[in-house]
N, C-alpha and C. Protein backbone atom coordinates (compact mmCIF):
# COMPACT_ATOMS: atom_id res chain seq x y z
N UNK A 1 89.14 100.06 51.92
CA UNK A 1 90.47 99.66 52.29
C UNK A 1 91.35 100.89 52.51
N UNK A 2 91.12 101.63 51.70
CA UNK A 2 92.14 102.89 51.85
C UNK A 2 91.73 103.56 53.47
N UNK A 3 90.88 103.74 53.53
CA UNK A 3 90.41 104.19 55.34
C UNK A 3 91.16 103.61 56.09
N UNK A 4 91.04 102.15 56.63
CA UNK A 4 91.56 101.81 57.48
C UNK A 4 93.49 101.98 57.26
N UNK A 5 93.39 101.56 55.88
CA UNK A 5 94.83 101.73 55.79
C UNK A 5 95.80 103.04 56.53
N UNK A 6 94.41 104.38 55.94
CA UNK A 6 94.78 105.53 56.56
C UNK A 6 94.99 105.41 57.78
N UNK A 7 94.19 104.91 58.50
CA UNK A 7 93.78 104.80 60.06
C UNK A 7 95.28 103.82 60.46
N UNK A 8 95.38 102.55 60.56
CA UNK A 8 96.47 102.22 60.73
C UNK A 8 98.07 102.86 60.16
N UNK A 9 98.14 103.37 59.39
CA UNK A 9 99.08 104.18 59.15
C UNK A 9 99.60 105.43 60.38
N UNK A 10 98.68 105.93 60.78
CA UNK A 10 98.60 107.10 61.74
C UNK A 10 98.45 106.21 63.30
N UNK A 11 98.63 105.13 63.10
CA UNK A 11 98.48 104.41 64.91
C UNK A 11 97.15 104.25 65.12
N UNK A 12 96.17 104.49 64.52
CA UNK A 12 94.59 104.26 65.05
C UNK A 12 94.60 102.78 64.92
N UNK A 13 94.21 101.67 65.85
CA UNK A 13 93.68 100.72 65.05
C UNK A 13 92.14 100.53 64.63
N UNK A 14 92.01 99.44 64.02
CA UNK A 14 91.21 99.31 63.16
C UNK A 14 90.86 98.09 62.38
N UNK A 15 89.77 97.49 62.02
CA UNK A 15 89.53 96.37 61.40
C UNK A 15 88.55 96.63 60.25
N UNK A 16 89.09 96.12 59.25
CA UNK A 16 88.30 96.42 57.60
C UNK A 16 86.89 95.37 57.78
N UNK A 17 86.18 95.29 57.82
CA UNK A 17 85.07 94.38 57.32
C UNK A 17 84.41 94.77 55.91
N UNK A 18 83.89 93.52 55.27
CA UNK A 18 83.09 93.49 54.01
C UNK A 18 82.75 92.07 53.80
N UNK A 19 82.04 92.08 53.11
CA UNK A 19 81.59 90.52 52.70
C UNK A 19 82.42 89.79 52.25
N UNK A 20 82.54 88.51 52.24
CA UNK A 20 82.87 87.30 51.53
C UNK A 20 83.53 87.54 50.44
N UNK A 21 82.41 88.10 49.20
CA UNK A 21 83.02 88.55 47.84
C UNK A 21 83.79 89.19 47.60
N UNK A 22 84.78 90.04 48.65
CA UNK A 22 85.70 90.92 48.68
C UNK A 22 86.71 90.51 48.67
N UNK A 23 87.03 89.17 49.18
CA UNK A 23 88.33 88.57 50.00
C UNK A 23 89.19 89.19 49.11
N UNK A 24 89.20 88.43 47.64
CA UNK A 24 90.49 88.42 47.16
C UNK A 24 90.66 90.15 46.57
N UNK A 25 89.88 90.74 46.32
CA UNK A 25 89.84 91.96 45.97
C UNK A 25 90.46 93.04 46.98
N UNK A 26 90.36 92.80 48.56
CA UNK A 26 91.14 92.97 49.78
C UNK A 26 92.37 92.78 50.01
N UNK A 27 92.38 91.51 49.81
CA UNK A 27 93.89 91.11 49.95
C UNK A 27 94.97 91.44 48.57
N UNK A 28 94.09 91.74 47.46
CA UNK A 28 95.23 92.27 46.43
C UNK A 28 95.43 94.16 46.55
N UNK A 29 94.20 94.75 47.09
CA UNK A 29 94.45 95.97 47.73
C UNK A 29 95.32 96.40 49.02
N UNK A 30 95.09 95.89 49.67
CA UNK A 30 95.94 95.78 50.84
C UNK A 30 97.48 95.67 50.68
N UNK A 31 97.77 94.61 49.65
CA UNK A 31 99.05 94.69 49.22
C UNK A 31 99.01 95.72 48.48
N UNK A 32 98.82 96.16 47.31
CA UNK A 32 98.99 97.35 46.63
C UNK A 32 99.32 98.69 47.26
N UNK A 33 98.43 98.81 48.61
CA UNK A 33 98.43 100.03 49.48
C UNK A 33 99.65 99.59 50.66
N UNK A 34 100.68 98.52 50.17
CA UNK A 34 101.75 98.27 51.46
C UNK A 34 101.10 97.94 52.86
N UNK A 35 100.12 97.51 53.21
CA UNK A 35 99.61 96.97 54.40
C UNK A 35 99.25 95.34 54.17
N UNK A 36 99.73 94.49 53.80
CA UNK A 36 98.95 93.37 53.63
C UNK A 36 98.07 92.60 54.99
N UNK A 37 98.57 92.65 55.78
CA UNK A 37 98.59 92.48 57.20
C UNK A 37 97.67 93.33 57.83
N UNK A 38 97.02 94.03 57.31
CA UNK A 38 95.89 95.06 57.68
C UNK A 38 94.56 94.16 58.31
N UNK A 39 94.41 94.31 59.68
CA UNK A 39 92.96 93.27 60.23
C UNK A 39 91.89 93.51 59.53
N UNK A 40 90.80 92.41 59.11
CA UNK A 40 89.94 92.07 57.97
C UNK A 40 88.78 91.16 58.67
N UNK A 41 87.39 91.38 58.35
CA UNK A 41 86.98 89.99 58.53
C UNK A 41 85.89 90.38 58.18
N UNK A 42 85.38 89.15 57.42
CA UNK A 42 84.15 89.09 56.04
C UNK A 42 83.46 88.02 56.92
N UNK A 43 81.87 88.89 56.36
CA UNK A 43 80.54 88.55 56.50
C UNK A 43 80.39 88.01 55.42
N UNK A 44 78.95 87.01 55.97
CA UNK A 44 78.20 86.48 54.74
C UNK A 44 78.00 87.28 53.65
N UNK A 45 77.79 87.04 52.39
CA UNK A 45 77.60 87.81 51.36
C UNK A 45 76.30 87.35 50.75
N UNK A 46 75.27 88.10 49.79
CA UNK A 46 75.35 89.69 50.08
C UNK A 46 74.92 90.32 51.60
N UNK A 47 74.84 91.20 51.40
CA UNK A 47 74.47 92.31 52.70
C UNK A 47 73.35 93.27 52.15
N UNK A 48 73.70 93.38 50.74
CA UNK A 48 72.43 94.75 50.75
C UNK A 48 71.19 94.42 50.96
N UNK A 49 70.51 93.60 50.40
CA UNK A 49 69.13 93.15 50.72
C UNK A 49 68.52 93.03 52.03
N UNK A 50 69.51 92.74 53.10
CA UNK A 50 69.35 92.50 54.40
C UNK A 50 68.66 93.30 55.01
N UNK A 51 67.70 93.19 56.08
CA UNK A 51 67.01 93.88 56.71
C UNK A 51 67.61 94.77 57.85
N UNK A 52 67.27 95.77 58.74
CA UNK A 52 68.07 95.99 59.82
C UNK A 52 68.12 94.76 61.08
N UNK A 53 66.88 94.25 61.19
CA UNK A 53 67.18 92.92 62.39
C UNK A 53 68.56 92.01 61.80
N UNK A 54 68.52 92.00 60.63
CA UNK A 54 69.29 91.25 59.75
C UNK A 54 70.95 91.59 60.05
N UNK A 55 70.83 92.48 60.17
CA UNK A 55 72.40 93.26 60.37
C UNK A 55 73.12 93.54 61.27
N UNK A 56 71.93 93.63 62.31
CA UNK A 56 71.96 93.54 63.83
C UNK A 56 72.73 92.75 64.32
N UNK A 57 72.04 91.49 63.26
CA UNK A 57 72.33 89.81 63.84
C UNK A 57 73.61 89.78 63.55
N UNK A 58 73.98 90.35 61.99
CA UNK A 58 75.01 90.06 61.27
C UNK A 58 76.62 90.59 62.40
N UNK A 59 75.94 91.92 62.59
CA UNK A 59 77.21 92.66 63.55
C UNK A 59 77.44 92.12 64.74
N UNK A 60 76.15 91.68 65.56
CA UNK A 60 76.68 90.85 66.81
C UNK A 60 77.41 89.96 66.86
N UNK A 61 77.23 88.52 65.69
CA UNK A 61 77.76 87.60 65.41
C UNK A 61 78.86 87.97 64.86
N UNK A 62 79.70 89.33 65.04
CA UNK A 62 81.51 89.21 64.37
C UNK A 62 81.83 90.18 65.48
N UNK A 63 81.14 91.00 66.30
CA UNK A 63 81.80 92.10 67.01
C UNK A 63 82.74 91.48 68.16
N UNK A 64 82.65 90.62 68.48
CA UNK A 64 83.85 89.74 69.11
C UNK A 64 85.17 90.03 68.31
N UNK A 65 85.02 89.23 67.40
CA UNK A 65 86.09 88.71 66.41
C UNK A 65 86.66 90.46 65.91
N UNK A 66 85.86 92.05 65.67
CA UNK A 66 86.48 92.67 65.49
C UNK A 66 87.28 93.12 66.81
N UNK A 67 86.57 93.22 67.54
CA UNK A 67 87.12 93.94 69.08
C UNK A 67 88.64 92.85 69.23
N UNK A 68 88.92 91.59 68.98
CA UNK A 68 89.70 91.00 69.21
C UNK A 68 90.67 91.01 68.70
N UNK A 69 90.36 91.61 67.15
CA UNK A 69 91.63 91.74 65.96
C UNK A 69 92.39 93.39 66.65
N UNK A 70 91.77 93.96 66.95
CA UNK A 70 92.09 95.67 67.39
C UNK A 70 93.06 95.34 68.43
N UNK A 71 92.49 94.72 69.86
CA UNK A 71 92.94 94.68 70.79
C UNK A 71 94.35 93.85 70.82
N UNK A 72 94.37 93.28 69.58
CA UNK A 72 95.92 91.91 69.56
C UNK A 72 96.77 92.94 68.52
C-alpha cells in the first residue's frame, strides 16, 4: 500500500492489487496513509501456491479491470 500511495501522491497512477484477505487490512491502511480512495482490486485468495499458468490466468482475468481503474 505504501507504493502505490507513493506513486499516486507524485501523479503516477496506479492500482494496488492483492488478494481477497487483504480487503479490510487495505482499506484501514489506505485510510491511515490519507488515500482512502486509492484504486484496489483483489484476487482470489490464496495466490502463493498457484502455479505460473495459474497466475497467468489469474492476471488476464483482472487486467481489464486494472487498466480501467488507471485510465478513469
Amino acid at each position: 500500500m505504501h507504493d502505490i500511495v507513493d506513486l499516486e501522491s507524485r501523479g503516477v497512477p496506479g492500482v494496488f492489487v492483492a488478494s481477497s484477505e487483504f480487503v479490510s487490512g487495505a482499506d484501514a491502511q489506505s485510510a491511515a496513509l490519507g488515500f482512502p480512495d486509492v484504486a484496489r482490486i483483489f484476487v482470489e485468495h490464496p495466490i502463493q501456491d498457484r502455479t505460473d499458468d495459474e497466475m497467468r490466468a489469474l492476471a488476464a482475468g483482472v487486467i481489464e479491470s486494472v487498466i480501467n481503474e488507471i485510465i478513469s
